[in-house]
N, C-alpha and C. Protein backbone atom coordinates (compact mmCIF):
# COMPACT_ATOMS: atom_id res chain seq x y z
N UNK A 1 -9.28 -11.17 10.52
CA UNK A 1 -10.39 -10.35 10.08
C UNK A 1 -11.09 -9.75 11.30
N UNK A 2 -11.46 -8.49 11.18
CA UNK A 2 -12.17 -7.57 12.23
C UNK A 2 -13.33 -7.92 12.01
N UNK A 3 -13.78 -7.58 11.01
CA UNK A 3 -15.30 -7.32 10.51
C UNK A 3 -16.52 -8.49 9.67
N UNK A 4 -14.91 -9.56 9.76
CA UNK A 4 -16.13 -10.64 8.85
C UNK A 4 -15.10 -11.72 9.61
N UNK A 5 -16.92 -12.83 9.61
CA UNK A 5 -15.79 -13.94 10.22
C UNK A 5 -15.46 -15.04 8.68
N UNK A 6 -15.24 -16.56 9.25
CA UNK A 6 -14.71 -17.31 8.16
C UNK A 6 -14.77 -18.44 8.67
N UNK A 7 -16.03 -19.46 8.55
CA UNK A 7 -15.85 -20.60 8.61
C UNK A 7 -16.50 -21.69 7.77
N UNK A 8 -15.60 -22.64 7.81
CA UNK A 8 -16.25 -23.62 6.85
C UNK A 8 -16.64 -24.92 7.54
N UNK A 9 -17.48 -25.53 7.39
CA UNK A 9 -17.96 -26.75 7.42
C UNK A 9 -17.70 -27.92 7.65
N UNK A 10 -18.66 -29.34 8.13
CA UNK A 10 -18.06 -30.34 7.62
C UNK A 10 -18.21 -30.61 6.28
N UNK A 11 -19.21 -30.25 5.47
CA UNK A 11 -19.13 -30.14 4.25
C UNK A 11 -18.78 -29.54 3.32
N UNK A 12 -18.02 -28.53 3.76
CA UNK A 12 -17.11 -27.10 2.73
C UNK A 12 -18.02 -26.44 2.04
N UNK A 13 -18.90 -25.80 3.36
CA UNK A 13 -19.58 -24.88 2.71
C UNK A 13 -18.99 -23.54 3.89
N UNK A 14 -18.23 -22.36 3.17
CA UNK A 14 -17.87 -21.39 3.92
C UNK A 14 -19.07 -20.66 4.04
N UNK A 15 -18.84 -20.03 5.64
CA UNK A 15 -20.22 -19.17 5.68
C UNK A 15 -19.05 -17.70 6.18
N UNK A 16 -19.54 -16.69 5.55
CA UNK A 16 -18.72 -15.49 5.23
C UNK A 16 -19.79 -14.55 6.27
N UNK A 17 -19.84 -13.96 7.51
CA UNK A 17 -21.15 -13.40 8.46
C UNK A 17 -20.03 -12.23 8.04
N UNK A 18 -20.68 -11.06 7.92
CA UNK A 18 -20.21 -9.39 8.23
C UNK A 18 -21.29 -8.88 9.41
N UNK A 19 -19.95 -8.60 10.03
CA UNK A 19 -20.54 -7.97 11.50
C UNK A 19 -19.30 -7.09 12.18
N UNK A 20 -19.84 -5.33 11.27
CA UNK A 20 -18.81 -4.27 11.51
C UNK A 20 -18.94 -4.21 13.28
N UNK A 21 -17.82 -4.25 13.54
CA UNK A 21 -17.78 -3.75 15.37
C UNK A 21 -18.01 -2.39 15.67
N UNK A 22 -19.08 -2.11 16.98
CA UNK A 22 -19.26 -0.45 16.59
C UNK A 22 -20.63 0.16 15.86
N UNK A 23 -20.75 -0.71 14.75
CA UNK A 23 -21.90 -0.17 14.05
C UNK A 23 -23.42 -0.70 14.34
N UNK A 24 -24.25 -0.07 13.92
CA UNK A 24 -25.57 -0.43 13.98
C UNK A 24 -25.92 -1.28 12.78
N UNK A 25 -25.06 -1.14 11.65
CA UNK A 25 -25.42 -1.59 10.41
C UNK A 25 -23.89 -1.63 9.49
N UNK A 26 -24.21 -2.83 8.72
CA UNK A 26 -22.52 -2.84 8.43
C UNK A 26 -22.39 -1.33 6.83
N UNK A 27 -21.28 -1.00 6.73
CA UNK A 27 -21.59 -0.36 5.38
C UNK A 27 -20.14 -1.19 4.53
N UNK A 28 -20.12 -0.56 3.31
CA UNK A 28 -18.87 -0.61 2.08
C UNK A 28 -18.11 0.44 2.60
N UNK A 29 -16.88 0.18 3.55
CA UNK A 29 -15.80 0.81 4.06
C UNK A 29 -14.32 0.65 3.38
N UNK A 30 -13.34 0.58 3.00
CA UNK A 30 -12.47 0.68 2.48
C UNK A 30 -11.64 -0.40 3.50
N UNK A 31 -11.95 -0.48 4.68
CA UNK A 31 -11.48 -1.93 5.51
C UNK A 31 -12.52 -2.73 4.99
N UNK A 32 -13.97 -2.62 5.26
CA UNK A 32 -14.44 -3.85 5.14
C UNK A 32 -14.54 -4.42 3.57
N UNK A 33 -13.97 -3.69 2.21
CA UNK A 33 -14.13 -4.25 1.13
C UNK A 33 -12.67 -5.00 0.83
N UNK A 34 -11.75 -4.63 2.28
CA UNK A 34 -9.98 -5.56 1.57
C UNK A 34 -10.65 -6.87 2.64
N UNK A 35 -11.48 -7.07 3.68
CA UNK A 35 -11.65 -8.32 3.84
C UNK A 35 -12.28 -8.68 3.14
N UNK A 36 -14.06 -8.32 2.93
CA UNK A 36 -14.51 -9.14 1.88
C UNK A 36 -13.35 -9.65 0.89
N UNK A 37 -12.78 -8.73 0.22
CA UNK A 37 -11.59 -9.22 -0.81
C UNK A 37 -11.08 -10.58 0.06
N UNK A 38 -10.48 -10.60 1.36
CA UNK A 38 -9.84 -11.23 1.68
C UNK A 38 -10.70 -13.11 1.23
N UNK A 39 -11.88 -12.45 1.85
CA UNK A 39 -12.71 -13.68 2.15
C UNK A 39 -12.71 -14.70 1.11
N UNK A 40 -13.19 -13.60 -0.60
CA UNK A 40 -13.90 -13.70 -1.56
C UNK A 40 -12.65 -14.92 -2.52
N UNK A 41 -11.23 -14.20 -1.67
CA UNK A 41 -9.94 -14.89 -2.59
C UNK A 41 -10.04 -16.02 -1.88
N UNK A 42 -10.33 -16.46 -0.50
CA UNK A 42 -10.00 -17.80 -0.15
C UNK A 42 -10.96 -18.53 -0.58
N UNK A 43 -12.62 -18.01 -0.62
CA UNK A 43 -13.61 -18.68 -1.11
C UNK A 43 -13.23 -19.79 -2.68
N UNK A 44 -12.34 -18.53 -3.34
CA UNK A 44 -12.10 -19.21 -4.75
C UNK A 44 -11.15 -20.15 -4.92
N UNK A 45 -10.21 -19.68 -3.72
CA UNK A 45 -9.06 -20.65 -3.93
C UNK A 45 -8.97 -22.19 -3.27
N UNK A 46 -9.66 -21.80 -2.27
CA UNK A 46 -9.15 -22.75 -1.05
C UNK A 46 -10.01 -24.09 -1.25
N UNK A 47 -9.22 -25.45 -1.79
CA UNK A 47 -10.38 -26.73 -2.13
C UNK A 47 -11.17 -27.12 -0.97
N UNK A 48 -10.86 -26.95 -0.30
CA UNK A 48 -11.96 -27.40 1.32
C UNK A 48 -13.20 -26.62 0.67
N UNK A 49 -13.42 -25.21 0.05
CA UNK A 49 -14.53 -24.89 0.65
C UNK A 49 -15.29 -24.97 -1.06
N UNK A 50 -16.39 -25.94 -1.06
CA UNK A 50 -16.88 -26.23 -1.84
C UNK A 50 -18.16 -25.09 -2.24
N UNK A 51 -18.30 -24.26 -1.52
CA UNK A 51 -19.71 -23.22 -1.38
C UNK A 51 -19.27 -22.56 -0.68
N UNK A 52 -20.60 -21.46 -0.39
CA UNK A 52 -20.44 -20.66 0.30
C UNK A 52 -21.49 -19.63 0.51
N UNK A 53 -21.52 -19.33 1.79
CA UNK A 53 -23.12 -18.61 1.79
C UNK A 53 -22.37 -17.29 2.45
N UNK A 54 -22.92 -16.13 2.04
CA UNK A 54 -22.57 -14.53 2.56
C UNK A 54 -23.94 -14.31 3.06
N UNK A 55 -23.58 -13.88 4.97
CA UNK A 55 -24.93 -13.10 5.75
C UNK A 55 -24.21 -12.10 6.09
N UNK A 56 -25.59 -11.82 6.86
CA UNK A 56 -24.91 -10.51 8.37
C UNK A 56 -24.89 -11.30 9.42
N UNK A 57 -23.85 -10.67 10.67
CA UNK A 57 -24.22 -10.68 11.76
C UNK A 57 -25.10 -9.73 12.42
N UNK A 58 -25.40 -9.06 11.76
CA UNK A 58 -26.72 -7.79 12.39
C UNK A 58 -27.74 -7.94 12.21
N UNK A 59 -29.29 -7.37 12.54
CA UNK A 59 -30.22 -7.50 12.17
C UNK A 59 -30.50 -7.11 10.47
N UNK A 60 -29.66 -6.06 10.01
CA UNK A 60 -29.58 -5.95 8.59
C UNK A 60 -28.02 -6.10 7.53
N UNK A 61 -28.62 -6.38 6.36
CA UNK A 61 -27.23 -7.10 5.60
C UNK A 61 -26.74 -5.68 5.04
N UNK A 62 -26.93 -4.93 4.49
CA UNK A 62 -25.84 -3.67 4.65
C UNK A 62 -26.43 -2.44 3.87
N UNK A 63 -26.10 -1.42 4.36
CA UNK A 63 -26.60 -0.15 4.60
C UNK A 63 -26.16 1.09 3.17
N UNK A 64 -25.02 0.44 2.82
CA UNK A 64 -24.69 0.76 1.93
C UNK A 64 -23.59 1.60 1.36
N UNK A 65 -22.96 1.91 0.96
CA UNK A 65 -21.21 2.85 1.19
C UNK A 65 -21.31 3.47 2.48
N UNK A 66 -20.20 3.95 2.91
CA UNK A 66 -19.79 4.98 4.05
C UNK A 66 -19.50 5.76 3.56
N UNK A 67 -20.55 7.02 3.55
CA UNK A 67 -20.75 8.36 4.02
C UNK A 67 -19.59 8.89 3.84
N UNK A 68 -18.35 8.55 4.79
CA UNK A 68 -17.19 9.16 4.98
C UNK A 68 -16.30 8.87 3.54
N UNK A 69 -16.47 7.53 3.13
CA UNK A 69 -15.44 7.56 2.29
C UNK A 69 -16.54 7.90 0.57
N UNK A 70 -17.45 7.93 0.37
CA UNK A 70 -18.16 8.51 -0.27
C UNK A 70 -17.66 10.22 -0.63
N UNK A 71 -16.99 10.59 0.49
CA UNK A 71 -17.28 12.12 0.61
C UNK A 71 -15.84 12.34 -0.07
N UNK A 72 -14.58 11.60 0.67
CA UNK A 72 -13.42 11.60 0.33
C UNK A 72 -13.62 11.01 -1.24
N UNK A 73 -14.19 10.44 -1.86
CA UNK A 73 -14.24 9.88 -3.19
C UNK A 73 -14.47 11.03 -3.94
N UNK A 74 -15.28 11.78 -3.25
CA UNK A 74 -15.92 12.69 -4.16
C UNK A 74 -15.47 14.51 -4.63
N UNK A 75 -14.55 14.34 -3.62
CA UNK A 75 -13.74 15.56 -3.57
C UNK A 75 -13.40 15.61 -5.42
N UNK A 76 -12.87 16.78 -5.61
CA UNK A 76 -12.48 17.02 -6.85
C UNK A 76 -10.43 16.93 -7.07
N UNK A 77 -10.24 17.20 -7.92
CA UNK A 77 -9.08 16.35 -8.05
C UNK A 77 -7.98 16.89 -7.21
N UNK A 78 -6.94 16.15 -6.99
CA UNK A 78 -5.90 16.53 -6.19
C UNK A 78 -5.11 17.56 -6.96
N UNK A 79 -3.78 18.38 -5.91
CA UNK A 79 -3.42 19.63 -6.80
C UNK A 79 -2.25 18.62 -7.91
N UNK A 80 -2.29 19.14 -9.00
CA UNK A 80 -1.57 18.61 -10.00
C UNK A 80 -2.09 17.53 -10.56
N UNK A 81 -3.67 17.23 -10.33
CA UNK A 81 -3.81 16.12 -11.30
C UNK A 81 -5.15 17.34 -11.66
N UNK A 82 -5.71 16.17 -13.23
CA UNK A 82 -6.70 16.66 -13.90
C UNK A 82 -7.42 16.00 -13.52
N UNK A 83 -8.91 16.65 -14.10
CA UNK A 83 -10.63 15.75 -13.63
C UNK A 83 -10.18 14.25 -14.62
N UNK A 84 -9.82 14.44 -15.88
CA UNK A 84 -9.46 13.27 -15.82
C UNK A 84 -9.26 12.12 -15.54
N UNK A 85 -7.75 12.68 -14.85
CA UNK A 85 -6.90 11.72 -13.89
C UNK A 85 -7.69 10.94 -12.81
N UNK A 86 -8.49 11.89 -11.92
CA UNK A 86 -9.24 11.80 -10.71
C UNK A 86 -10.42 11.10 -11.51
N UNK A 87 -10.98 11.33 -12.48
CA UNK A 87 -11.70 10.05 -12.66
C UNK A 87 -11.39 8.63 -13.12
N UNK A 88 -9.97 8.59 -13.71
CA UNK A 88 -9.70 7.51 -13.16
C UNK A 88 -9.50 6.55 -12.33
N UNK A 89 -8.71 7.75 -11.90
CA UNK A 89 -8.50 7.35 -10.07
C UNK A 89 -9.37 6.84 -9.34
N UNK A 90 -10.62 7.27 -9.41
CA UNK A 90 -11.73 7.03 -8.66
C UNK A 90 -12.36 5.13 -9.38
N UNK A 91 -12.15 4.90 -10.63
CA UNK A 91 -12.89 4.13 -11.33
C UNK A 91 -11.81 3.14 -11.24
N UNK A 92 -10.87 3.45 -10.90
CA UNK A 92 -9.70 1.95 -10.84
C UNK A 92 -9.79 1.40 -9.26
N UNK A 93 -10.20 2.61 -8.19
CA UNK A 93 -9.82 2.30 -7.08
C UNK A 93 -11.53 1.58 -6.36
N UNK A 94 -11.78 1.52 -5.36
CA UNK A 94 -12.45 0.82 -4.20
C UNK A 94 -14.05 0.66 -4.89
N UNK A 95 -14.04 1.12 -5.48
CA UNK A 95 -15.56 1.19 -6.41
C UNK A 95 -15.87 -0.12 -7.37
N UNK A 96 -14.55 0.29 -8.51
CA UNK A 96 -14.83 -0.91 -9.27
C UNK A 96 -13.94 -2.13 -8.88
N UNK A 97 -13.04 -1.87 -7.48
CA UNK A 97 -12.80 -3.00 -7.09
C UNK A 97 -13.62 -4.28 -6.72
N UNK A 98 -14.47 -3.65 -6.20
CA UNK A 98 -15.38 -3.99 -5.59
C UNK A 98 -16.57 -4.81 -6.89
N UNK A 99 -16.59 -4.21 -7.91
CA UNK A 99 -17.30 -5.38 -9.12
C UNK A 99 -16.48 -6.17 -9.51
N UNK A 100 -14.93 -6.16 -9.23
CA UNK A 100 -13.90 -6.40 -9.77
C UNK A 100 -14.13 -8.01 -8.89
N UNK A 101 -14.45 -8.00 -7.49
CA UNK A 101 -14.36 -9.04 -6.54
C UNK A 101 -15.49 -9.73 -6.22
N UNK A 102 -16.57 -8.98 -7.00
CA UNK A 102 -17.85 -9.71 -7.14
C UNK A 102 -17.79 -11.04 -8.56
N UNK A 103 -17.17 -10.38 -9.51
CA UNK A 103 -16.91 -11.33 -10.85
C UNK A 103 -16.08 -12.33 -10.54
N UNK A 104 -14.84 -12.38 -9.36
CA UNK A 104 -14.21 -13.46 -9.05
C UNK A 104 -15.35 -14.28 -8.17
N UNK A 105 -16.15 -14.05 -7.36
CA UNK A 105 -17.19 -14.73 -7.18
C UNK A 105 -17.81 -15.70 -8.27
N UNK A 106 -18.28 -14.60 -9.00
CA UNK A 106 -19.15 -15.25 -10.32
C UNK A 106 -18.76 -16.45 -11.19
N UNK A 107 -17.24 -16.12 -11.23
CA UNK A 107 -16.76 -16.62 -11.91
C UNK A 107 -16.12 -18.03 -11.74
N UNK A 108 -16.03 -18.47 -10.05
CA UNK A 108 -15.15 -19.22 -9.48
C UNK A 108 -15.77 -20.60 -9.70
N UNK A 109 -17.09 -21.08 -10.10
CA UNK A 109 -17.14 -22.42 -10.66
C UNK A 109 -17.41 -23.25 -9.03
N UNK A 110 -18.02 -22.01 -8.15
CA UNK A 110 -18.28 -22.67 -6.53
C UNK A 110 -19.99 -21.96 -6.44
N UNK A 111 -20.78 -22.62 -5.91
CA UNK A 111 -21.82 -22.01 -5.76
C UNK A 111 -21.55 -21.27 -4.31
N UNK A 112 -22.24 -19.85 -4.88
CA UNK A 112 -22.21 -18.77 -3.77
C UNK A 112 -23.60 -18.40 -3.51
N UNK A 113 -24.29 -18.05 -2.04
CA UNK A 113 -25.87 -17.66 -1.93
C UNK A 113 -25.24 -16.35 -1.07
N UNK A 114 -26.24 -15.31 -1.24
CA UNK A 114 -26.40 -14.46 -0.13
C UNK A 114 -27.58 -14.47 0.29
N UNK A 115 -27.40 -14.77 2.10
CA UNK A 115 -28.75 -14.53 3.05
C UNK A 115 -28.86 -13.36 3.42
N UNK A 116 -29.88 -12.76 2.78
CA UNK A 116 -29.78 -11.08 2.89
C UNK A 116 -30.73 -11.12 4.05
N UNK A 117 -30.85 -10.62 5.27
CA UNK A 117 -31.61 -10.42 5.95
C UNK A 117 -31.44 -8.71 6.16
N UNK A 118 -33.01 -8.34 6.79
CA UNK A 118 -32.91 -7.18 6.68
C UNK A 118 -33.11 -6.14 5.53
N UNK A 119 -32.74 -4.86 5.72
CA UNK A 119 -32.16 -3.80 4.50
C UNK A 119 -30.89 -4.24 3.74
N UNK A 120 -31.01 -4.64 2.64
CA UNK A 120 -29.82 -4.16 1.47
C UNK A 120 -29.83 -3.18 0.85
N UNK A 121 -29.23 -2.37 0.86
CA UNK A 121 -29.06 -0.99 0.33
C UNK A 121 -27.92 -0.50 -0.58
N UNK A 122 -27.99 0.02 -1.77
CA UNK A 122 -26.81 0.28 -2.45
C UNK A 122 -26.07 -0.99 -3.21
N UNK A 123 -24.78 -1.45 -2.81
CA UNK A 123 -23.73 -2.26 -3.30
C UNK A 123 -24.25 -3.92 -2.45
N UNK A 124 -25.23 -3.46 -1.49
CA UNK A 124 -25.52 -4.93 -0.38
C UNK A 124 -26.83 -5.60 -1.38
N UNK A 125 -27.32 -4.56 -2.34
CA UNK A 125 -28.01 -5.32 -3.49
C UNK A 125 -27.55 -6.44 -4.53
């Protein structure tokens, strides 16, 4: 992992820190939501880690999508597909993945906290 670290405890409590390299503030990047993913699957799976707390490593917990991939999301549809299509596209991919990997949280039967320090903004709500 680049952007998030991963450690657990003597008591198996994983602590999940996001701390984008580079940035002033971490955002929802399309790398940093396949680690979270990464994190979020070992959180659920892995019996060592009985908990688990999500911070920042920055002075703030996150800023909120990237701009950049916001923009690329938002383009209109590719040649040969319909608005449709492209709104599917858009609603299957990094968006609702992303509630998609919050509910495996929810759901995992492990207590999870977030130490929000700072601004939460957007999806860091």
């Amino acid at each position: 992992m680049q952007q998030m670290t991963f450690e657990i405890d003597g008591d198996g409590i994983a602590t999940v820190s996001w701390d984008m390299p580079g940035r002033s503030m971490n955002v929802l990047s399309s790398d940093s939501l396949a680690e979270f993913k990464q994190a979020i699957e070992r959180i659920a799976s892995d019996d060592a880690v009985k908990g688990a707390v999500i911070t920042s490593g920055k002075d703030s917990f996150l800023a909120g999508a990237d701009l950049m991939m916001v923009e690329q999301t938002a383009k209109g549809p590719k040649a040969g597909q319909t608005r449709e299509e492209r709104a599917q596209e858009l609603l299957d991919g990094e968006l609702i993945g992303f509630n998609k990997m919050l509910r495996v949280l929810e759901t995992c039967g492990k207590p999870v906290a977030a130490a929000i320090n700072g601004t939460a903004l957007g999806g860091g709500l």
